[in-house]
C-alpha atoms as a PDB file:
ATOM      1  CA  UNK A   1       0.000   0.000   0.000  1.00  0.00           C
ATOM      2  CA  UNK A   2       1.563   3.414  -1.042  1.00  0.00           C
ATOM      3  CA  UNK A   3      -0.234   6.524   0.664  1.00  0.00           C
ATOM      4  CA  UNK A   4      -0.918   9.003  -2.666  1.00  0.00           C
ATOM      5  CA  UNK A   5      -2.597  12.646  -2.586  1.00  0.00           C
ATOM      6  CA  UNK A   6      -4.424  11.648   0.680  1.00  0.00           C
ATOM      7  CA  UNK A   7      -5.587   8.404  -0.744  1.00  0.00           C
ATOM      8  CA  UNK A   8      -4.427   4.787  -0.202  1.00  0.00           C
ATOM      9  CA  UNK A   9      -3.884   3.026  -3.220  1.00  0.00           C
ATOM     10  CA  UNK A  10      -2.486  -0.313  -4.081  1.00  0.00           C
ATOM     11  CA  UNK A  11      -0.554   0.695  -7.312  1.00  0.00           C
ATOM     12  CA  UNK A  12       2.873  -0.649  -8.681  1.00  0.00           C
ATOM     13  CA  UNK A  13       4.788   2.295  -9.436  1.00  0.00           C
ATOM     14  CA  UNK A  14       6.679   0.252 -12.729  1.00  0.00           C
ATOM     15  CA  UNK A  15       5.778  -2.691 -14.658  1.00  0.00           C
ATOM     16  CA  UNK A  16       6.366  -6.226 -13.148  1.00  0.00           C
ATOM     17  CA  UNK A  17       8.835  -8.734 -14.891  1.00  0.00           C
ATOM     18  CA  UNK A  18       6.957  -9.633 -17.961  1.00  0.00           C
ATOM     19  CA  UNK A  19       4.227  -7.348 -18.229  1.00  0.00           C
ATOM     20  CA  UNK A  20       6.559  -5.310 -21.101  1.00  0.00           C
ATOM     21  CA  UNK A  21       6.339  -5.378 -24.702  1.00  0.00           C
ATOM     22  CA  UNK A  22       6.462  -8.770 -26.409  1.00  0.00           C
ATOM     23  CA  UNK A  23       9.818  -9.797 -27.481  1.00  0.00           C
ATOM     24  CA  UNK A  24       8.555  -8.943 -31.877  1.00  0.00           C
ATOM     25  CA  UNK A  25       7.706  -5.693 -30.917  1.00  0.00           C
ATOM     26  CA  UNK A  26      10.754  -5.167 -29.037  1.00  0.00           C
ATOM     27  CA  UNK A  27      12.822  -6.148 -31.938  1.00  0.00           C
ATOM     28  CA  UNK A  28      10.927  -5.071 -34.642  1.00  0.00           C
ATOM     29  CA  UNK A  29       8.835  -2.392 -33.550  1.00  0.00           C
ATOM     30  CA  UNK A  30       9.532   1.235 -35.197  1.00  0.00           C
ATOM     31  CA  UNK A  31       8.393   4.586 -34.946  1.00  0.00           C
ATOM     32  CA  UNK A  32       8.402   8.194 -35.653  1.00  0.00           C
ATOM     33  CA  UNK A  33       8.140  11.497 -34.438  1.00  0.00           C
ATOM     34  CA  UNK A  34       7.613  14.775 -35.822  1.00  0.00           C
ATOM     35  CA  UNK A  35       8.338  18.148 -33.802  1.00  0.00           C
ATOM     36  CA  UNK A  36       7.242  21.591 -34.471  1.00  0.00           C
ATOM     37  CA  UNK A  37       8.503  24.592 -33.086  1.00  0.00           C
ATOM     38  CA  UNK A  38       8.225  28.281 -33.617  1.00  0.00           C
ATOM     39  CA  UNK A  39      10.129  31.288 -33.021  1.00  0.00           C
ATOM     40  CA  UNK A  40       9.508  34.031 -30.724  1.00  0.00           C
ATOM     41  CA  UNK A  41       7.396  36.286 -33.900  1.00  0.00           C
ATOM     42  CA  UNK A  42       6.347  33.260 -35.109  1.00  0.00           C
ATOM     43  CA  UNK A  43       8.268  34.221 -38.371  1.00  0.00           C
ATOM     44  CA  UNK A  44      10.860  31.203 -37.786  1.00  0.00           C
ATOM     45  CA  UNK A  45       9.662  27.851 -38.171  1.00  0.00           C
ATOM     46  CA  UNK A  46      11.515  24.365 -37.623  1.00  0.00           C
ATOM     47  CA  UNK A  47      10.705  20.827 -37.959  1.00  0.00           C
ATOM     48  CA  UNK A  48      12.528  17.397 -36.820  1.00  0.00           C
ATOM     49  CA  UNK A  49      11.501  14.254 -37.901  1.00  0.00           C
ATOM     50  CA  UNK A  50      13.222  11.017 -35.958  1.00  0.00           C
ATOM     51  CA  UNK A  51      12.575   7.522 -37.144  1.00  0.00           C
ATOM     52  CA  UNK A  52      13.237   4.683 -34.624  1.00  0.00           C
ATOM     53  CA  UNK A  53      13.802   1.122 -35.218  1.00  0.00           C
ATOM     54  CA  UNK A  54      12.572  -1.165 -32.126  1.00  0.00           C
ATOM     55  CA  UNK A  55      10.356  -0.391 -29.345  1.00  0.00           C
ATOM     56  CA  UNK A  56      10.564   3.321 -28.477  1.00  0.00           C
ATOM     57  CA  UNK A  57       9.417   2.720 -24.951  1.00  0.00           C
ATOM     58  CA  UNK A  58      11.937   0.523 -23.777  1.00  0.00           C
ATOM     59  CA  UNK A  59      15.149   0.047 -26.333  1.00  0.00           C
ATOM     60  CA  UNK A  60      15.241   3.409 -27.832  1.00  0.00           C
ATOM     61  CA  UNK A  61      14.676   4.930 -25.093  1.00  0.00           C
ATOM     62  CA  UNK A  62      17.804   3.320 -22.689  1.00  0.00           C
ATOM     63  CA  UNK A  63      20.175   4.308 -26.317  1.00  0.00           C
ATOM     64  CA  UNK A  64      18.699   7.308 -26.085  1.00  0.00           C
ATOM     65  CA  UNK A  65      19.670   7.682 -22.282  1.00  0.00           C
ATOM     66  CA  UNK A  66      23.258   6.034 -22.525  1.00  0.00           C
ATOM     67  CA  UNK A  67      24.403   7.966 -25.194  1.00  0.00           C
ATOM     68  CA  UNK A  68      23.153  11.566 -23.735  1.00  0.00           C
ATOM     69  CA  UNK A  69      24.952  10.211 -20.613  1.00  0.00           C
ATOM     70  CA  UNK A  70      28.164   9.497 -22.207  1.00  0.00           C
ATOM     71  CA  UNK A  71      27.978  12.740 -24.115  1.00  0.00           C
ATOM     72  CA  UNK A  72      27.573  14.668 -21.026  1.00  0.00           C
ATOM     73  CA  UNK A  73      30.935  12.503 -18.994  1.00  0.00           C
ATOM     74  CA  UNK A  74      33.045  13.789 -22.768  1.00  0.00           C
ATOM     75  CA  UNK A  75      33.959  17.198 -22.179  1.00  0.00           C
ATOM     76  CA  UNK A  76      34.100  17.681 -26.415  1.00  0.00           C
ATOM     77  CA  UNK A  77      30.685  17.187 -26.431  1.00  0.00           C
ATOM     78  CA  UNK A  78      29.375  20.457 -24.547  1.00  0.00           C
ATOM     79  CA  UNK A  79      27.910  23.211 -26.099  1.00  0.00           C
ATOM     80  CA  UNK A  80      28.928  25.572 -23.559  1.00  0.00           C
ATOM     81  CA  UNK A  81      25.671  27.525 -23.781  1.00  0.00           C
ATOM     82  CA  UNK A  82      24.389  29.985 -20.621  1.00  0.00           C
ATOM     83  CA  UNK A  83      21.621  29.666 -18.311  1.00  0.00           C
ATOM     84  CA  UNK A  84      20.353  27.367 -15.646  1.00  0.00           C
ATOM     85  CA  UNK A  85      18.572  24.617 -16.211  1.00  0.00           C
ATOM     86  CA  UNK A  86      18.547  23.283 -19.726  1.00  0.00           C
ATOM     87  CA  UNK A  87      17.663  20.101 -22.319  1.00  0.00           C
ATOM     88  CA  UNK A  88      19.338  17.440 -23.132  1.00  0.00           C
ATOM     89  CA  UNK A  89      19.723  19.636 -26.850  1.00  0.00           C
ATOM     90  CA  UNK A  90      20.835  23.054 -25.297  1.00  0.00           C
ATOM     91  CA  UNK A  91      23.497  21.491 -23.014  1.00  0.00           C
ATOM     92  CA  UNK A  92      24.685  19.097 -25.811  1.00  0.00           C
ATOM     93  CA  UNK A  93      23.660  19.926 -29.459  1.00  0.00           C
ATOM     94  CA  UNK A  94      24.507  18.960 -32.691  1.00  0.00           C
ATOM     95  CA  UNK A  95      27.448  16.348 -30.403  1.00  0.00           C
ATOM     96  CA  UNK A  96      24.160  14.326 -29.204  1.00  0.00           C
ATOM     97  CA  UNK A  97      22.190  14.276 -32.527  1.00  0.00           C
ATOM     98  CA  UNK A  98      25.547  12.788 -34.191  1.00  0.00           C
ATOM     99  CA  UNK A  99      25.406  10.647 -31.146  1.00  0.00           C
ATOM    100  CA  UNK A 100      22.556   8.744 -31.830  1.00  0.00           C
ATOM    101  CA  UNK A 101      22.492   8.941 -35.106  1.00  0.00           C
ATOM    102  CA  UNK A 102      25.587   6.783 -34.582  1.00  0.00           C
ATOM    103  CA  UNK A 103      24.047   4.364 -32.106  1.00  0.00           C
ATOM    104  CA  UNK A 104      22.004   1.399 -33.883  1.00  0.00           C
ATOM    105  CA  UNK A 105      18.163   2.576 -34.666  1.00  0.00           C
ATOM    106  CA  UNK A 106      18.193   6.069 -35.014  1.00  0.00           C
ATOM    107  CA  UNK A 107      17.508   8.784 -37.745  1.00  0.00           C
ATOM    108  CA  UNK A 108      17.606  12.526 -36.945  1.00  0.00           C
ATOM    109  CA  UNK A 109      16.305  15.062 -40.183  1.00  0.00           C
ATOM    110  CA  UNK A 110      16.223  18.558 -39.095  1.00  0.00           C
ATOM    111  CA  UNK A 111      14.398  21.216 -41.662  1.00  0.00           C
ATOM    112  CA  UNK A 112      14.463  24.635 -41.250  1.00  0.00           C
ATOM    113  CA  UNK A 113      11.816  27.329 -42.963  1.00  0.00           C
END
């Protein structure tokens, strides 16, 4: 029992062994994403598109996460930019993107315009 907002609940907090993905999807699961951003007057517009091979959830996901965290342990791979807290792309850049579009399962097409 885990006490939650002033309610009792009987919730696991993460799956239990064997309640992920099936081991096809896993393997050959794929996806994409498409992100859309705009500039301050609106008058600058970009787009990235990333295509995954295997499950997003769990595979792409932990490359995702050991790559950023060996980018951030190579000094090279800063961006050096100011402020306080920031993303995974303002602290490390283009360094990450080349990153995982090294790793196995990952395409990264920036447009700009």
């Amino acid at each position: 029992m885990r006490f939650l907002g002033g309610f009792w609940a009987d919730l696991p907090l993460a799956p239990q062994p064997g309640q992920g993905p099936p081991e096809g999807v896993l393997v050959h699961g794929e996806g994409r994403v498409e992100v859309f951003a705009l500039g301050r007057d609106r008058a600058q517009k970009s787009t990235v598109q990333v295509w995954f091979n295997g499950d997003m959830g769990y595979n792409c996901t932990s490359k995702m996460l050991a790559e950023a965290a060996l980018c951030l342990a190579d000094p090279s791979c800063h961006s050096r930019p100011g402020g306080g807290m920031l993303t995974p792309a303002s602290a490390m850049g283009h360094h990450l993107v080349e990153r995982l579009q090294q790793a196995e399962g990952g395409t990264f097409m920036g447009f700009e315009g």
